[in-house]
Structures are given as structure tokens and as C-alpha cells.
Protein backbone atom coordinates (compact mmCIF):
# COMPACT_ATOMS: atom_id res chain seq x y z
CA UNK A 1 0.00 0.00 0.00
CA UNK A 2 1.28 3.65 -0.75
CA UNK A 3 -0.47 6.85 -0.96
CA UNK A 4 0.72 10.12 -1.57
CA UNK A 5 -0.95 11.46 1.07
CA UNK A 6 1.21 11.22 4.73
CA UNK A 7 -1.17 10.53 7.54
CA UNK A 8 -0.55 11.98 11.41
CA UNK A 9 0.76 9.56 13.34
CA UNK A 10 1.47 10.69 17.14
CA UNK A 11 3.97 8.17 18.55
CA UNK A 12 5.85 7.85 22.10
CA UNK A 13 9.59 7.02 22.03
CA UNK A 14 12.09 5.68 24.76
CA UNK A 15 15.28 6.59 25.66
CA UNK A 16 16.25 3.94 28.01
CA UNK A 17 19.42 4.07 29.96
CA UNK A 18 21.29 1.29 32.16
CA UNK A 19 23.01 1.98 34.94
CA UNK A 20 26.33 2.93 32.93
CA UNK A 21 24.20 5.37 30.84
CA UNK A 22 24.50 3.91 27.76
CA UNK A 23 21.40 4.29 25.60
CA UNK A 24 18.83 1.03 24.44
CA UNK A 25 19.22 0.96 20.20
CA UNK A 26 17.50 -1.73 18.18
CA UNK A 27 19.07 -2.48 14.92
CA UNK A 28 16.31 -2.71 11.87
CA UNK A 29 17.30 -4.36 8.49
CA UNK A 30 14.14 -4.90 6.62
CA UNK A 31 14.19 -7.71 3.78
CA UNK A 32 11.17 -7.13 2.53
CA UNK A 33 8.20 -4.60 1.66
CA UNK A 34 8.84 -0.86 1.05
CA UNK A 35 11.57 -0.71 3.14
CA UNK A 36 13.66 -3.44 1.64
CA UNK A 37 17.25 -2.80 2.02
CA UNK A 38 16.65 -0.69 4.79
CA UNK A 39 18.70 -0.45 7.87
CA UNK A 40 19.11 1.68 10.87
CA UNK A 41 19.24 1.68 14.91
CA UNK A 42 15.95 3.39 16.61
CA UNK A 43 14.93 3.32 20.27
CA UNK A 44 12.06 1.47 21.21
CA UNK A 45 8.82 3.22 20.68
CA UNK A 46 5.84 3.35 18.79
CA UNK A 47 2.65 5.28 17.59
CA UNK A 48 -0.39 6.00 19.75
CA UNK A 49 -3.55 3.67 20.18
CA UNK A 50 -6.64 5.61 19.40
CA UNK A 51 -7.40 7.60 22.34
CA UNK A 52 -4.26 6.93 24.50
CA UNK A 53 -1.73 9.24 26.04
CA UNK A 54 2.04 9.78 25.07
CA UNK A 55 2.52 8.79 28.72
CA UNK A 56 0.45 5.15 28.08
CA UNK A 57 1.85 4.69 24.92
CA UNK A 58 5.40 4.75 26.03
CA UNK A 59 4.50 2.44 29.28
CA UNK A 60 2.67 -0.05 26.36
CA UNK A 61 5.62 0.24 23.80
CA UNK A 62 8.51 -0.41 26.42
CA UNK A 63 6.11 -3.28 27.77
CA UNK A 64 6.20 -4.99 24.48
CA UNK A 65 9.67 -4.27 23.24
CA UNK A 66 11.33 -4.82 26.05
CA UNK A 67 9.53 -6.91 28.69
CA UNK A 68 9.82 -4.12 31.23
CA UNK A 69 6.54 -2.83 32.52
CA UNK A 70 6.78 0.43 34.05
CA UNK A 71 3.75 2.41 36.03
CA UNK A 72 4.66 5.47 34.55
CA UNK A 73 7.52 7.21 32.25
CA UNK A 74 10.29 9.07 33.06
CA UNK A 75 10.14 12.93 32.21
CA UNK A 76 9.56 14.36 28.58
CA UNK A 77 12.88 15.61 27.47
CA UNK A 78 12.42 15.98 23.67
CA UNK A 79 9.89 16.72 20.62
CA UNK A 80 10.54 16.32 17.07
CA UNK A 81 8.20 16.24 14.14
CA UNK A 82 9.22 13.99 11.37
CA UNK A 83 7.93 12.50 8.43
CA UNK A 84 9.13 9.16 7.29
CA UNK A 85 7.24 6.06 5.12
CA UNK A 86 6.23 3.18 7.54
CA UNK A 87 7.23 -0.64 6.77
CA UNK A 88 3.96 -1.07 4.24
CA UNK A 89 4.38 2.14 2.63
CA UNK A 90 2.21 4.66 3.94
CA UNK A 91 3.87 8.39 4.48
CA UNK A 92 3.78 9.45 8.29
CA UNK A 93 4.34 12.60 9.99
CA UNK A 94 4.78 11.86 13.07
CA UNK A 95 4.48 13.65 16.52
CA UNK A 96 6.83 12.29 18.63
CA UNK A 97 7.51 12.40 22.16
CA UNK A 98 10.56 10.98 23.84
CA UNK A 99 10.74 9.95 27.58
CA UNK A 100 13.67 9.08 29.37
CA UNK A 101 13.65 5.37 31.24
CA UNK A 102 16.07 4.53 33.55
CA UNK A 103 16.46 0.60 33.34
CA UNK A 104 19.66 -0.46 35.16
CA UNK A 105 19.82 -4.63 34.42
CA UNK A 106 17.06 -4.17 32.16
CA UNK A 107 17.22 -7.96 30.45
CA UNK A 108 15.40 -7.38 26.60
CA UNK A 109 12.48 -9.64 26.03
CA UNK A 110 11.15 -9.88 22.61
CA UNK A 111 8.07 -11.75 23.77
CA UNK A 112 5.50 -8.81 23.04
CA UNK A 113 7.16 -8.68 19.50
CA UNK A 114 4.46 -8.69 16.66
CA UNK A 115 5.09 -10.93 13.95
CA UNK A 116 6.24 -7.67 11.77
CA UNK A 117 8.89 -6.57 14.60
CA UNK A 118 10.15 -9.72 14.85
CA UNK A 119 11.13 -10.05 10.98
CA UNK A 120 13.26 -6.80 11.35
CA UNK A 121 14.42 -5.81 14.77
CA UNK A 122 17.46 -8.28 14.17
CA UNK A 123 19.71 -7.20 17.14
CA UNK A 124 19.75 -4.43 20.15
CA UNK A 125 22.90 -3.15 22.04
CA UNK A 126 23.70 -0.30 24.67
CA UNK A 127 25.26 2.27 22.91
CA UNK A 128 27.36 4.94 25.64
CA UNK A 129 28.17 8.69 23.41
CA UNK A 130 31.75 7.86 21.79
CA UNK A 131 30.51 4.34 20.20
CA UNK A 132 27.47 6.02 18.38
CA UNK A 133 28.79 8.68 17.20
CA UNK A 134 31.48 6.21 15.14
CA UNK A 135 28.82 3.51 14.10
CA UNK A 136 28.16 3.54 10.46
CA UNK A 137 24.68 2.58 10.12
CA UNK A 138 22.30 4.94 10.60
CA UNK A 139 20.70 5.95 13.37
CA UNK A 140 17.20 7.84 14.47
CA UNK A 141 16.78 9.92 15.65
CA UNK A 142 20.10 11.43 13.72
CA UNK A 143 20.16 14.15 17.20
CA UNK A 144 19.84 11.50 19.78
CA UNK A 145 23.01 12.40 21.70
CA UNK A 146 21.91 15.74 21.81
CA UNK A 147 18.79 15.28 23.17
CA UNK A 148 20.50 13.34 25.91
CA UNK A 149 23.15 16.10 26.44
CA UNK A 150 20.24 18.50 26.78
CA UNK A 151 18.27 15.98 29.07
CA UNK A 152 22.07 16.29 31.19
CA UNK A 153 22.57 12.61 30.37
CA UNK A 154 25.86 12.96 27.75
CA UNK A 155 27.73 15.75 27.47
């Protein structure tokens, strides 16, 4: 499916840390579908249900891409608008919100994985400042260390 039209598509985002501050990154490599070829390293995250908060989206997503259920999120430290084309083509812009997670021994579950996830989140790591900024792949969002310098995380 593609359109030409991009749809909204509010969406709650995750920066979780461990106890050594280094950041949660999944690594995407899509084989198939419109983003064949594809791939990148994005936090965990994930658009809105109808009629949910940022706050309950981000306790859902971290729930279901990481195993760790949380009550509530850490604080809102960054905003971007961006538009982008999801995995079956359609053209987003997306709202999103990203809330800082503190998660020292945080084990990664793929459990709550959807079928879709679990054909292209292939890996995750925890990524401290120095090592992201000389990985090679791409990464979203492209400012993440600076929204974690301004948060007072890396500097």
C-alpha cells in the first residue's frame, strides 16, 4: 500500500538508559516490503492507540519491546516532528515524544514482539556517546546524543 498522502501519526519514544548510561538501540534491516534494504538503529517506541496518552503509549511500547513494565515514564525531554514512510508504505508525519527510562539490568524480552517486529528488529545493544557517534549505520533519531546532552545525560 502507498499513498501520496502522509497521515498523522502521534507516537511515544524511549530513551532507556542502564546503569552505565548507555542508551537502548534496536538495529532494523528490513528484507522485505517498502523498506527493503533498509537499515538503521531506533529506540524502542511506537505510535499511539486511538485515544491513549504519550505517557500510556510509552508504558505499552517499552512493555512490548522490552519486557519491562513500568507504572509510569520518566520525564519528557524531547519533541521532534518527522515525516518518514512506515514498513507497508504509507507516508507518516509523526508527533513524537521521547521519555527518558532509567532501566539499570534491564534484560530485553522480545516476547510482546508482533510478527512484523520480529522479521526486522534483528539485534539491540547499549550504545554509551563515543561508540554512536562512530557507528556507520544509521541511526534515528540522527540528534539523539543531543537530546540526551540537553536531558544532562551525555555531554
Amino acid at each position: 500500500m502507498t499513498t501520496g498522502d502522509a497521515i498523522d501519526r502521534p507516537a511515544a519514544r524511549l530513551l532507556v538508559l542502564d546503569a552505565q548510561d548507555r542508551l537502548l538501540l534496536f538495529r532494523f534491516a528490513y528484507a522485505e516490503g517498502a523498506l527493503a534494504g533498509n537499515v538503521f538503529w531506533a529506540p524502542p517506541g511506537g505510535g499511539l492507540e486511538p485515544g491513549e496518552t504519550y505517557e500510556a503509549a510509552a508504558c505499552r511500547e517499552l512493555l512490548e519491546e522490552t519486557g519491562l513494565r513500568i507504572a509510569h515514564p520518566g520525564p519528557a525531554v524531547a519533541r521532534r516532528e518527522v515525516s518518514f514512510m512506515m514498513p507497508d508504505g504509507q507516508r507518516v508525519r509523526s508527533r513524537e515524544v521521547y521519555f527518558l527510562v532509567r532501566a539499570p539490568g534491564l534484560v530485553v524480552s522480545s516476547t510482546g514482539w508482533s510478527e512484523d517486529e520480529r522479521k526486522a528488529l534483528v539485534h539491540h545493544a547499549w550504545w554509551k556517546r563515543d561508540a554512536l557517534a562512530s557507528l556507520a549505520e544509521q541511526v534515528w533519531p540522527e540528534d539523539v546524543a543531543a537530546m540526551l546532552a540537553e536531558a544532562g545525560i551525555w555531554r
